[in-house]
Every structure is written in structure tokens, then in C-alpha cells.
N, C-alpha and C. Protein backbone atom coordinates (compact mmCIF):
# COMPACT_ATOMS: atom_id res chain seq x y z
N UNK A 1 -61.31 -6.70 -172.73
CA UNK A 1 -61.14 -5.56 -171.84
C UNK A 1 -61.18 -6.00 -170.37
N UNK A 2 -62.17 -6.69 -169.75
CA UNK A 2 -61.90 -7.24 -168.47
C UNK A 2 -61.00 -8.07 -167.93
N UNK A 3 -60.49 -9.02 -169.23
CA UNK A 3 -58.64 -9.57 -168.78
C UNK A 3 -58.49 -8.41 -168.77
N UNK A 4 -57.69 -7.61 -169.09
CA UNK A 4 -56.89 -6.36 -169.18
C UNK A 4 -57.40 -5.98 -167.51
N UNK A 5 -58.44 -5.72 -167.49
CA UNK A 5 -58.45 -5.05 -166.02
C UNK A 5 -58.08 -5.97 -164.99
N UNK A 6 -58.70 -7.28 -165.12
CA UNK A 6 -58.09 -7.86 -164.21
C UNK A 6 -56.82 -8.13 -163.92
N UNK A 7 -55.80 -8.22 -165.17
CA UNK A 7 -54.61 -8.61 -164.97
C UNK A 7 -53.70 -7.37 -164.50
N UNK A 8 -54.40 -6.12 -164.65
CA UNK A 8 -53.95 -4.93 -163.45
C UNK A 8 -54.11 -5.06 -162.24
N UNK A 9 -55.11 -5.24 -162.16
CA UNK A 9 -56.06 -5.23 -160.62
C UNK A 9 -55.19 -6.69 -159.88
N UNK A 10 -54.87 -7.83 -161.00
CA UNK A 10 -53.63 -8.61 -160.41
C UNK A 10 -52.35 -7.98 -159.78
N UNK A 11 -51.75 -7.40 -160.74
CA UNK A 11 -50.31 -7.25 -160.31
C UNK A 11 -50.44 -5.89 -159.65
N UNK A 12 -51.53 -5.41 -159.39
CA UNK A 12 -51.29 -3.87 -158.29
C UNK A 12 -51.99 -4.49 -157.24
N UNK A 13 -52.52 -5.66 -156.80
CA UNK A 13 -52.55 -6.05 -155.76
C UNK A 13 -51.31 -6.37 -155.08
N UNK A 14 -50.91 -7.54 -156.25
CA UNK A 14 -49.45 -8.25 -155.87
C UNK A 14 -48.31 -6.92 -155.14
N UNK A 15 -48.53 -6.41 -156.46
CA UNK A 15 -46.52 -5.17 -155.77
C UNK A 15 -47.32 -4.81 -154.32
N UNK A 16 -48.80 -4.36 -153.68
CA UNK A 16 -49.20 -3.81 -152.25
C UNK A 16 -48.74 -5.12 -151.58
N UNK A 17 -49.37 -6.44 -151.98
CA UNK A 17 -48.99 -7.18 -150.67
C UNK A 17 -47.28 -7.21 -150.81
N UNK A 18 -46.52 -7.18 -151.94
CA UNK A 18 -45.09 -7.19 -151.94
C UNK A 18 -44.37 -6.46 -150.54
N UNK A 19 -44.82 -5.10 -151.28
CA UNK A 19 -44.19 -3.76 -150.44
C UNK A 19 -44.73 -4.00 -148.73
N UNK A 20 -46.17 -4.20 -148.61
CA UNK A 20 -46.33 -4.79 -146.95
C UNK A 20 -46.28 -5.37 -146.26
N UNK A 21 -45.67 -6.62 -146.92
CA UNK A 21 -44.58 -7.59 -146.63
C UNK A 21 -43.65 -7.10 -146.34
N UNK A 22 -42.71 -6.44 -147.20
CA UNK A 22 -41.28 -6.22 -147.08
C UNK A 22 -41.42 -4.86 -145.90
N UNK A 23 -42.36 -3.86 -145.43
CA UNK A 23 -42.18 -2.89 -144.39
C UNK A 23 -42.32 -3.47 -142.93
N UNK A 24 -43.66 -4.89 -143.11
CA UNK A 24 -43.68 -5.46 -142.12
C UNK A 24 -42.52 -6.10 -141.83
N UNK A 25 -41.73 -6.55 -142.63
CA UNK A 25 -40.78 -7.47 -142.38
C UNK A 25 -39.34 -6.76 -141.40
N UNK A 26 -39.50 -5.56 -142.00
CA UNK A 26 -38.75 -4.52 -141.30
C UNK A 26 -39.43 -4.25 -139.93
N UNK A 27 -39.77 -3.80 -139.79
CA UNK A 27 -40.69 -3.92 -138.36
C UNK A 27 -40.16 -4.82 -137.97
N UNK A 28 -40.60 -6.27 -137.71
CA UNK A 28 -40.58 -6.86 -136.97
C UNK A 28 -38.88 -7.42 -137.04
N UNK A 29 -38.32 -7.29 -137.85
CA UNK A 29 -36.72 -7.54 -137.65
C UNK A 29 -35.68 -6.66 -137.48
N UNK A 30 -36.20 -4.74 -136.91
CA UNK A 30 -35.06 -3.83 -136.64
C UNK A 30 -34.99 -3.99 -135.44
N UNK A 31 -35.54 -4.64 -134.13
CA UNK A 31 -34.30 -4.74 -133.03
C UNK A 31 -33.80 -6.05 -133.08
N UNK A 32 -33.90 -7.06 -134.20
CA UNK A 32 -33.19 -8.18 -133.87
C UNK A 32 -31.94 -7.69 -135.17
N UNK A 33 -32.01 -7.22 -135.76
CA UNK A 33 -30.67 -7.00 -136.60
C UNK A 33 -29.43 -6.18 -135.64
N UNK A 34 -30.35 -5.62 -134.82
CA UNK A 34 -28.64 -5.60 -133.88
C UNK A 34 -27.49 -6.37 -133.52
N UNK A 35 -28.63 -7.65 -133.37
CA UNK A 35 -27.24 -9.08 -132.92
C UNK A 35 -27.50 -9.79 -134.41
N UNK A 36 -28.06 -9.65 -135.20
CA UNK A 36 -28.06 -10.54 -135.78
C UNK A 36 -27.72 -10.02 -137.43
N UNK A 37 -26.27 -10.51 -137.38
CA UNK A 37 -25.45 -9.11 -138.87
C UNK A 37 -26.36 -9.84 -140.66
N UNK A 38 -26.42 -11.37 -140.84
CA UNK A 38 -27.17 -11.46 -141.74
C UNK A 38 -28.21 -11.25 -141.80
N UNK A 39 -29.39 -11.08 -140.92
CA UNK A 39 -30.67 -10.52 -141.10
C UNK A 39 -30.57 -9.04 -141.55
N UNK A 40 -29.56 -8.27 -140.76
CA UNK A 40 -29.73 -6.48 -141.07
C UNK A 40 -29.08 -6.56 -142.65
N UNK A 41 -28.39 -7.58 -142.83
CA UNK A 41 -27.90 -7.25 -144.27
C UNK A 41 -28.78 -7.91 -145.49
N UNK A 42 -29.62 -9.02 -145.02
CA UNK A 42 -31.07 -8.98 -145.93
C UNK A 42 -31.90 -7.84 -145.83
N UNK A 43 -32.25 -7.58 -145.09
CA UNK A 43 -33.43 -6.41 -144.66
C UNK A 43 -32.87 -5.06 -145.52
N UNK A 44 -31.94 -4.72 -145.67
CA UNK A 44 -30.40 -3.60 -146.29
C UNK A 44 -30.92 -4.01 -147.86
N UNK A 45 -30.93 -4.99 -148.28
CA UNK A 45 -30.91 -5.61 -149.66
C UNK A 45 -32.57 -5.45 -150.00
N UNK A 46 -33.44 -6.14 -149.12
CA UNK A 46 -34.83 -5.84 -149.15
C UNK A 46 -35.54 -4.49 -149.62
N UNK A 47 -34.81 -3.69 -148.95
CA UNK A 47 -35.60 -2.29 -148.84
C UNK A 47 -35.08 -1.90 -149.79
N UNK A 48 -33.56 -1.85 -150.35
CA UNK A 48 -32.79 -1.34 -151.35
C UNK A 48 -33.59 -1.90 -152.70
N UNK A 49 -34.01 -3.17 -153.37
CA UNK A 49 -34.31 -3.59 -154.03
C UNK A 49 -35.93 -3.60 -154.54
N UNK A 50 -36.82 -2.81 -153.50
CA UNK A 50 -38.07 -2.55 -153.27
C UNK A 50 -38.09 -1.62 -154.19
N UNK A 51 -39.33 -1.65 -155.15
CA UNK A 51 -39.86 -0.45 -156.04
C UNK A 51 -40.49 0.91 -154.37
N UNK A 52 -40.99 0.35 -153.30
CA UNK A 52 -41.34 1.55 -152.61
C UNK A 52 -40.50 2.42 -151.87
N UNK A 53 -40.90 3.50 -152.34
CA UNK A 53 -40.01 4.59 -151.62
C UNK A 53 -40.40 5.91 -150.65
N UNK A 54 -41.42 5.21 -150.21
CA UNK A 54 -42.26 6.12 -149.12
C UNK A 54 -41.35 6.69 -147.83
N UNK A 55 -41.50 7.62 -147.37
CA UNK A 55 -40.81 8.30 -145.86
C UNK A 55 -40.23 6.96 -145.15
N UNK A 56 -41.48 6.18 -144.90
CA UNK A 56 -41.14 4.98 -144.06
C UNK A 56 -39.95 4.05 -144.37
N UNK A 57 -39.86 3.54 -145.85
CA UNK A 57 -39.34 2.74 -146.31
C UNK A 57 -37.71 3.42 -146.02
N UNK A 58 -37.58 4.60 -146.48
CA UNK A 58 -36.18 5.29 -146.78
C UNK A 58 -35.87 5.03 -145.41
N UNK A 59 -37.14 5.61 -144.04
CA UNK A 59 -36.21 5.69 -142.66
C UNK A 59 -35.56 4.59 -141.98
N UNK A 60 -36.29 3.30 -142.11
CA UNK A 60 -35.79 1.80 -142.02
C UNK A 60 -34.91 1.22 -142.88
N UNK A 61 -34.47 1.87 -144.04
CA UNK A 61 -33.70 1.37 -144.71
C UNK A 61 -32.37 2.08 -144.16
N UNK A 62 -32.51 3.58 -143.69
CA UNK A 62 -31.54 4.05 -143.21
C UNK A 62 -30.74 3.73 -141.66
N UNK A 63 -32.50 2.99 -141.08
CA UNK A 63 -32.32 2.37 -139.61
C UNK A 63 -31.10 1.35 -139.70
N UNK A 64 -31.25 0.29 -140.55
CA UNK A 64 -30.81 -0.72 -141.27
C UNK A 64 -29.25 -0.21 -141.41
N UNK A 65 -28.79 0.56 -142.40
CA UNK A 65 -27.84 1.16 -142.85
C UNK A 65 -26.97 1.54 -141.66
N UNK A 66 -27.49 2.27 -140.34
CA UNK A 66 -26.70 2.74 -139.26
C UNK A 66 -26.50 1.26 -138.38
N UNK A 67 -27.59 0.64 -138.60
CA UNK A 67 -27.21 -0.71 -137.85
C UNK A 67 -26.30 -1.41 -138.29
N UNK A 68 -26.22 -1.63 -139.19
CA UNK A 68 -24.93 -2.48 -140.30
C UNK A 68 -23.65 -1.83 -139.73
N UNK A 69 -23.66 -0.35 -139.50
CA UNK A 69 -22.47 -0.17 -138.83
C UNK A 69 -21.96 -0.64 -137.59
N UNK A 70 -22.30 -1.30 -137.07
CA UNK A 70 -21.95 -2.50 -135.64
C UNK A 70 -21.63 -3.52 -136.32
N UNK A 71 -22.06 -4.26 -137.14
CA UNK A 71 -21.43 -5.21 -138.15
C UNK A 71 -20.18 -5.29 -138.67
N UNK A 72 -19.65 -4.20 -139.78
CA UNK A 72 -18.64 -3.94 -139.82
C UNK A 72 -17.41 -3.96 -138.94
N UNK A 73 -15.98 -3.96 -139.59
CA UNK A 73 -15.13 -4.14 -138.95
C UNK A 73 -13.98 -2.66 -139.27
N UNK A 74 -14.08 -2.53 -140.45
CA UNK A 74 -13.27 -1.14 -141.17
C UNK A 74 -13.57 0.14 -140.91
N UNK A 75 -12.87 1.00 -139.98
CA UNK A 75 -13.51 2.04 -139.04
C UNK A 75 -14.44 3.15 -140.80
N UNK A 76 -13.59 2.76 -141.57
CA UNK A 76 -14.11 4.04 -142.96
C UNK A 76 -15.39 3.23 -143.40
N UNK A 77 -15.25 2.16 -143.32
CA UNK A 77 -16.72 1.50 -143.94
C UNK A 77 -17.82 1.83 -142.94
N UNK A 78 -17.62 1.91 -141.44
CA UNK A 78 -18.42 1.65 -140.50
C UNK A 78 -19.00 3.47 -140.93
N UNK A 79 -18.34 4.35 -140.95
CA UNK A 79 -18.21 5.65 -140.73
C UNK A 79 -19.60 6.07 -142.03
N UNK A 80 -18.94 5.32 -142.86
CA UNK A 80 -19.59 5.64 -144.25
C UNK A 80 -21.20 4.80 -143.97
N UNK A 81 -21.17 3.66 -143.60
CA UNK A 81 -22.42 3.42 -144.05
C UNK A 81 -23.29 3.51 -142.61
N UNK A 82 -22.80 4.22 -141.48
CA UNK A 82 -23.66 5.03 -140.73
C UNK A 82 -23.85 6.63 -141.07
N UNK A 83 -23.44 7.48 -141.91
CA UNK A 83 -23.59 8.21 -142.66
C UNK A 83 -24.43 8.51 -143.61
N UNK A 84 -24.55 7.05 -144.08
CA UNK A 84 -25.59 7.04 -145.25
C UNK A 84 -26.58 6.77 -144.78
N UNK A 85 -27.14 5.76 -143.51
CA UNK A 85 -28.08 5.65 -143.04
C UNK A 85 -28.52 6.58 -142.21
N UNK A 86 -27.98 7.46 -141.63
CA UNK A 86 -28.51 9.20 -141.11
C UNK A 86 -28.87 10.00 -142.33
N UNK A 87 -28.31 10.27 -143.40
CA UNK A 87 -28.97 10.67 -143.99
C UNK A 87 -30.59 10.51 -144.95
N UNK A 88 -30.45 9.10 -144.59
CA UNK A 88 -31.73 8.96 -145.20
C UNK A 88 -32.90 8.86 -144.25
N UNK A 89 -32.32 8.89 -143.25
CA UNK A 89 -33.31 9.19 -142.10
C UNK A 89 -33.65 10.58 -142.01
N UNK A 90 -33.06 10.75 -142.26
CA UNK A 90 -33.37 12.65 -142.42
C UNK A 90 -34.07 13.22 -143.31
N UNK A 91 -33.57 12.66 -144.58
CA UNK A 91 -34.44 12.91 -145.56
C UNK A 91 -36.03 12.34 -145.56
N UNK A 92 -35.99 11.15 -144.51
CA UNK A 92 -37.63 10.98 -144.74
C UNK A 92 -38.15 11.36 -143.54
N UNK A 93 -37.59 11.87 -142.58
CA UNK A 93 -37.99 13.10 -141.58
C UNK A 93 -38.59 14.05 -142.30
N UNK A 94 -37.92 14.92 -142.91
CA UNK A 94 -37.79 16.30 -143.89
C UNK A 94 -39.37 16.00 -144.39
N UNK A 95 -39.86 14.81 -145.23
CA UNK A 95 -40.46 14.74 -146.19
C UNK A 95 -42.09 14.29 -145.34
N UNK A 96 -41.86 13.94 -143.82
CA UNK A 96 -42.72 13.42 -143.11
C UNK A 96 -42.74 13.71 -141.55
N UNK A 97 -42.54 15.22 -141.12
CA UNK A 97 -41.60 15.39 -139.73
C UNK A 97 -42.98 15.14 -138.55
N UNK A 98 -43.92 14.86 -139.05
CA UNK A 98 -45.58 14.13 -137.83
C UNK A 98 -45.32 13.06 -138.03
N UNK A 99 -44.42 12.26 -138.43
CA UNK A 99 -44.82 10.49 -138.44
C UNK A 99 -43.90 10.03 -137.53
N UNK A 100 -44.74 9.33 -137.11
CA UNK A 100 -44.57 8.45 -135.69
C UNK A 100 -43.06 7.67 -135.74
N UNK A 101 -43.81 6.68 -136.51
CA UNK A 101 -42.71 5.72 -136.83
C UNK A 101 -41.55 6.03 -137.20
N UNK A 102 -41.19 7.13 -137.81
CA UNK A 102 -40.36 7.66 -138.54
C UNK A 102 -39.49 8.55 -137.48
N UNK A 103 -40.11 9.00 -136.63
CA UNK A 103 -39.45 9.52 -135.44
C UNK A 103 -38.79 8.83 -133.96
N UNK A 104 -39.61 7.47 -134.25
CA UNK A 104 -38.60 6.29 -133.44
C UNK A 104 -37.65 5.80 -134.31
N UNK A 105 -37.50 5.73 -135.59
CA UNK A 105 -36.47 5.39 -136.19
C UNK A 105 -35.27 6.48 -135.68
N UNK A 106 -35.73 7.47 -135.94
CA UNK A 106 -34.16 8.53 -135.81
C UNK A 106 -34.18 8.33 -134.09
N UNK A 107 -35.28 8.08 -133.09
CA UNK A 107 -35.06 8.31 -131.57
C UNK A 107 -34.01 7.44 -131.29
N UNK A 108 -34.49 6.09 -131.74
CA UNK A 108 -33.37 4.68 -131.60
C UNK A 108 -32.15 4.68 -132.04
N UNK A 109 -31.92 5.37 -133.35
CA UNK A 109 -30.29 5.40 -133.68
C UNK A 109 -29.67 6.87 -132.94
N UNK A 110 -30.31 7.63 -132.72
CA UNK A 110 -29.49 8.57 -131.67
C UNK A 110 -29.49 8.46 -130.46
N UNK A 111 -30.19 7.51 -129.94
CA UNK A 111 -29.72 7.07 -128.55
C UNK A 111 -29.14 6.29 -128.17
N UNK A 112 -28.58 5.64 -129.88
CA UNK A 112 -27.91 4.24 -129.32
C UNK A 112 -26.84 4.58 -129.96
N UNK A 113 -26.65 5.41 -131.03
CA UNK A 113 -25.05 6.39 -131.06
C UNK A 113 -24.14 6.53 -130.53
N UNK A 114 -22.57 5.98 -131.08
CA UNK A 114 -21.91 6.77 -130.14
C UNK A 114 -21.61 8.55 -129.86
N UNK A 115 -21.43 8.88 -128.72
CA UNK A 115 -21.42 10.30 -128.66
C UNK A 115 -20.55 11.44 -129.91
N UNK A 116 -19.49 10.60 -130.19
CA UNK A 116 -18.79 11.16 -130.70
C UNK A 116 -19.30 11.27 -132.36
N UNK A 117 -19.73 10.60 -132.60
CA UNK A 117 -20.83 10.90 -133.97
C UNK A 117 -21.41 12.16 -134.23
N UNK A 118 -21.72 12.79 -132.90
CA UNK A 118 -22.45 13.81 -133.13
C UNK A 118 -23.95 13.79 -133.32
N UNK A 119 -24.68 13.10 -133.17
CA UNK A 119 -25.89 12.24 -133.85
C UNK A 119 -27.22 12.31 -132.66
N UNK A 120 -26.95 13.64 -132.29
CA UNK A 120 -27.91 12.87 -130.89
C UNK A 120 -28.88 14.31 -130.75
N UNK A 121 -28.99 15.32 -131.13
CA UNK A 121 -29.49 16.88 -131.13
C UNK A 121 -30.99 15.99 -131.25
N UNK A 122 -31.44 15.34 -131.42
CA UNK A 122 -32.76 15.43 -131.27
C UNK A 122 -33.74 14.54 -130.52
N UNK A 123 -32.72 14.14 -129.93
CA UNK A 123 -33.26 13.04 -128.18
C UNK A 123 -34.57 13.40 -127.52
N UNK A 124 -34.81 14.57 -127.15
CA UNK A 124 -35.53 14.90 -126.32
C UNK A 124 -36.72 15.31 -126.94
N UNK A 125 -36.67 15.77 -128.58
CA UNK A 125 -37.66 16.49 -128.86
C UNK A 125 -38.68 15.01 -129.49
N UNK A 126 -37.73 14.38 -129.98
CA UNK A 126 -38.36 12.61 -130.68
C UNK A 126 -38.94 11.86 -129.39
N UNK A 127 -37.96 12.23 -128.29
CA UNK A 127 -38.88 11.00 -127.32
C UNK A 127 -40.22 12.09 -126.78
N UNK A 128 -40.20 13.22 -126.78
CA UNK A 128 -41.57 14.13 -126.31
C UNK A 128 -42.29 13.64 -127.17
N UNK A 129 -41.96 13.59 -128.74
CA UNK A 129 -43.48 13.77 -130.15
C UNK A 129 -43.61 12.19 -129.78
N UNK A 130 -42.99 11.08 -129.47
CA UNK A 130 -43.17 10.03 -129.73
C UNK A 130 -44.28 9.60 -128.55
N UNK A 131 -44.12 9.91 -127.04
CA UNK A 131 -44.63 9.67 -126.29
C UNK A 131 -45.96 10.65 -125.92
N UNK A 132 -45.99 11.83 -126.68
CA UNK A 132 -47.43 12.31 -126.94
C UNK A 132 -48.80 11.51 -128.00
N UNK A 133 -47.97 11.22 -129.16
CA UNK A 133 -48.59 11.19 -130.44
C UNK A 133 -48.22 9.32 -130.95
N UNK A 134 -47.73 8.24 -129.66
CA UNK A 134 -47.65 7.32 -130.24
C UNK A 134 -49.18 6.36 -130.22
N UNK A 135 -50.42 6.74 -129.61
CA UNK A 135 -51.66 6.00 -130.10
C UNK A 135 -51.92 6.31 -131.43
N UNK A 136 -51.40 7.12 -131.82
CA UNK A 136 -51.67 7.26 -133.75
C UNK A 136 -50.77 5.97 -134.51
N UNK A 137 -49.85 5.53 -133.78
CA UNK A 137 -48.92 4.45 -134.11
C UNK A 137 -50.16 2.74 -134.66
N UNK A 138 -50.76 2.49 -135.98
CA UNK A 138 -51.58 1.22 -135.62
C UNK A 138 -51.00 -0.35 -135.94
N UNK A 139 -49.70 -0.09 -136.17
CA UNK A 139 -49.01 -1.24 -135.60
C UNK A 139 -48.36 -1.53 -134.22
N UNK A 140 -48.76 -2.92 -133.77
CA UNK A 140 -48.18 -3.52 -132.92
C UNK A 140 -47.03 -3.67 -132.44
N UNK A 141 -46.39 -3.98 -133.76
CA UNK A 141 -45.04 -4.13 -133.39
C UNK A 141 -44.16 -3.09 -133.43
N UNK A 142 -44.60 -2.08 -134.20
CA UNK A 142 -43.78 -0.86 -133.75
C UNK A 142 -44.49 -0.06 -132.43
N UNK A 143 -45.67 -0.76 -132.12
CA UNK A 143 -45.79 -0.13 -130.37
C UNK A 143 -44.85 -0.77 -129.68
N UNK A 144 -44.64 -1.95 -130.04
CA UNK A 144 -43.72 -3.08 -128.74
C UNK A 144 -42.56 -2.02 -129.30
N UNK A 145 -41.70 -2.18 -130.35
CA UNK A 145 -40.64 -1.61 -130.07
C UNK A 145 -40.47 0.13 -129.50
N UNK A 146 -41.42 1.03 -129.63
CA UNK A 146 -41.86 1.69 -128.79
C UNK A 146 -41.74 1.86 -127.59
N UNK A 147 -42.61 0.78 -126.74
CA UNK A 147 -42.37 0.68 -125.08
C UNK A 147 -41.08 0.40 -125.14
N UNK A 148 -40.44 -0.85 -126.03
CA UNK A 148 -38.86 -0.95 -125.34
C UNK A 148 -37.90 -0.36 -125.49
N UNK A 149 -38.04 0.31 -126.51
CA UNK A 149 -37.00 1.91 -126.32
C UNK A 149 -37.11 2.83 -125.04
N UNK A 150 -38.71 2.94 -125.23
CA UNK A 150 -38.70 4.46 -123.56
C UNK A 150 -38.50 3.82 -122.08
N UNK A 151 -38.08 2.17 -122.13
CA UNK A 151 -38.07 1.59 -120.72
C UNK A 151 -36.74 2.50 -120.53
């Protein structure tokens, strides 16, 4: 019986450090996947292939997804898989509309939108909740990317 527990208490450690690996990893590589098209398309594969599916995970995967559209070259591919990555930003809005992080995800891809997308209705209200409520933020690196969005 105590193998048995332990060899749980193994692998539900393992999948936590898995999954906080793979969110940290996001973090610290969504403003470099802008210039950099094979990192956003590991990070795309990462999150996609992750058993976690928390608010967070979906909104960076969708961060990811709208970023890949600068990558692309095929105006229908670009169209489509910034599409898909708004929507899943939305959906883990919907499911989490107080989270921090989750509200610089959608602040950053609608301000860095083009206009004609349509994509931008919530500029003002994301950079207000973000810059009231970002000491609740207790990562670092999504504070740094934080300050360098509101410069």
C-alpha cells in the first residue's frame, strides 16, 4: 500500500512540475516569440500537447496562436489562426474575467492588432484592471512584461 501511494504522490508531483514548467516557459518566451517564429511555434505545440487546461494555459496558448499570425505568410492562414487565438483568449477571460495575467494577455494582442481586425474594444478597460490590480500579479516575469507593455 505505501508503494502505491508513493508511486502517486510520484507522478502527481511530476505532471505539477511538468505543467509549471511548461506555463513558466510561456511566460518567459511570449515577447520573444514575436521575432522569433520557431520558439512561438514550440510554445503553440507545448501548450497544445499539455494535459493543463486552466484559464491561464488556454490565454497563452491563444497569445501564442495570434502571434503565429506574424509568422505566417497566407493572408487565410494568418486570418484563421489569429481567430483562433482570440477566441481562446476569450474563452479564458469568460471563465476568469479578475485575472491579471489573463488580462495582459488579451491587453497585448489588442494593442498590437491591426486596426482592421476589429480586436481592440477592450484597451482601456484591460490597461485600467491591469494597472490597478497588477501587485496581485506574483510572478516576475509577467510583472517585467507588464511594465513593458504600459511604457
Amino acid at each position: 500500500m505505501m508503494k502505491v501511494l508513493m508511486l502517486f504522490l510520484t507522478v502527481l508531483f511530476m505532471n505539477y512540475s511538468f505543467a509549471s514548467s511548461v506555463i513558466d516557459e510561456a511566460r518567459m518566451n511570449y515577447n520573444k516569440a514575436v521575432q522569433d517564429k520557431d520558439l512561438c511555434r514550440k510554445m503553440i505545440d507545448e501548450l497544445e500537447k499539455s494535459k493543463e487546461k486552466s484559464p491561464v494555459y488556454l490565454a497563452y496558448l491563444g497569445g501564442f496562436q495570434t502571434i503565429w499570425a506574424n509568422h505566417v505568410f497566407n493572408p487565410i492562414s494568418k486570418l484563421q489562426s489569429f481567430k483562433e487565438g482570440k477566441n481562446k483568449i476569450e474563452q479564458a477571460i469568460s471563465k476568469e474575467p479578475d485575472n491579471v495575467e489573463i488580462r495582459f494577455i488579451r491587453f497585448s494582442v489588442q494593442k498590437n492588432a491591426p486596426s482592421f481586425l476589429g480586436y481592440s474594444n477592450n484597451i482601456i478597460d484591460d490597461r485600467n484592471f491591469i494597472i490597478k490590480n497588477r501587485d496581485d500579479v506574483s510572478s516576475e516575469v509577467v510583472q517585467k512584461n507588464i511594465e513593458i507593455l504600459l511604457k
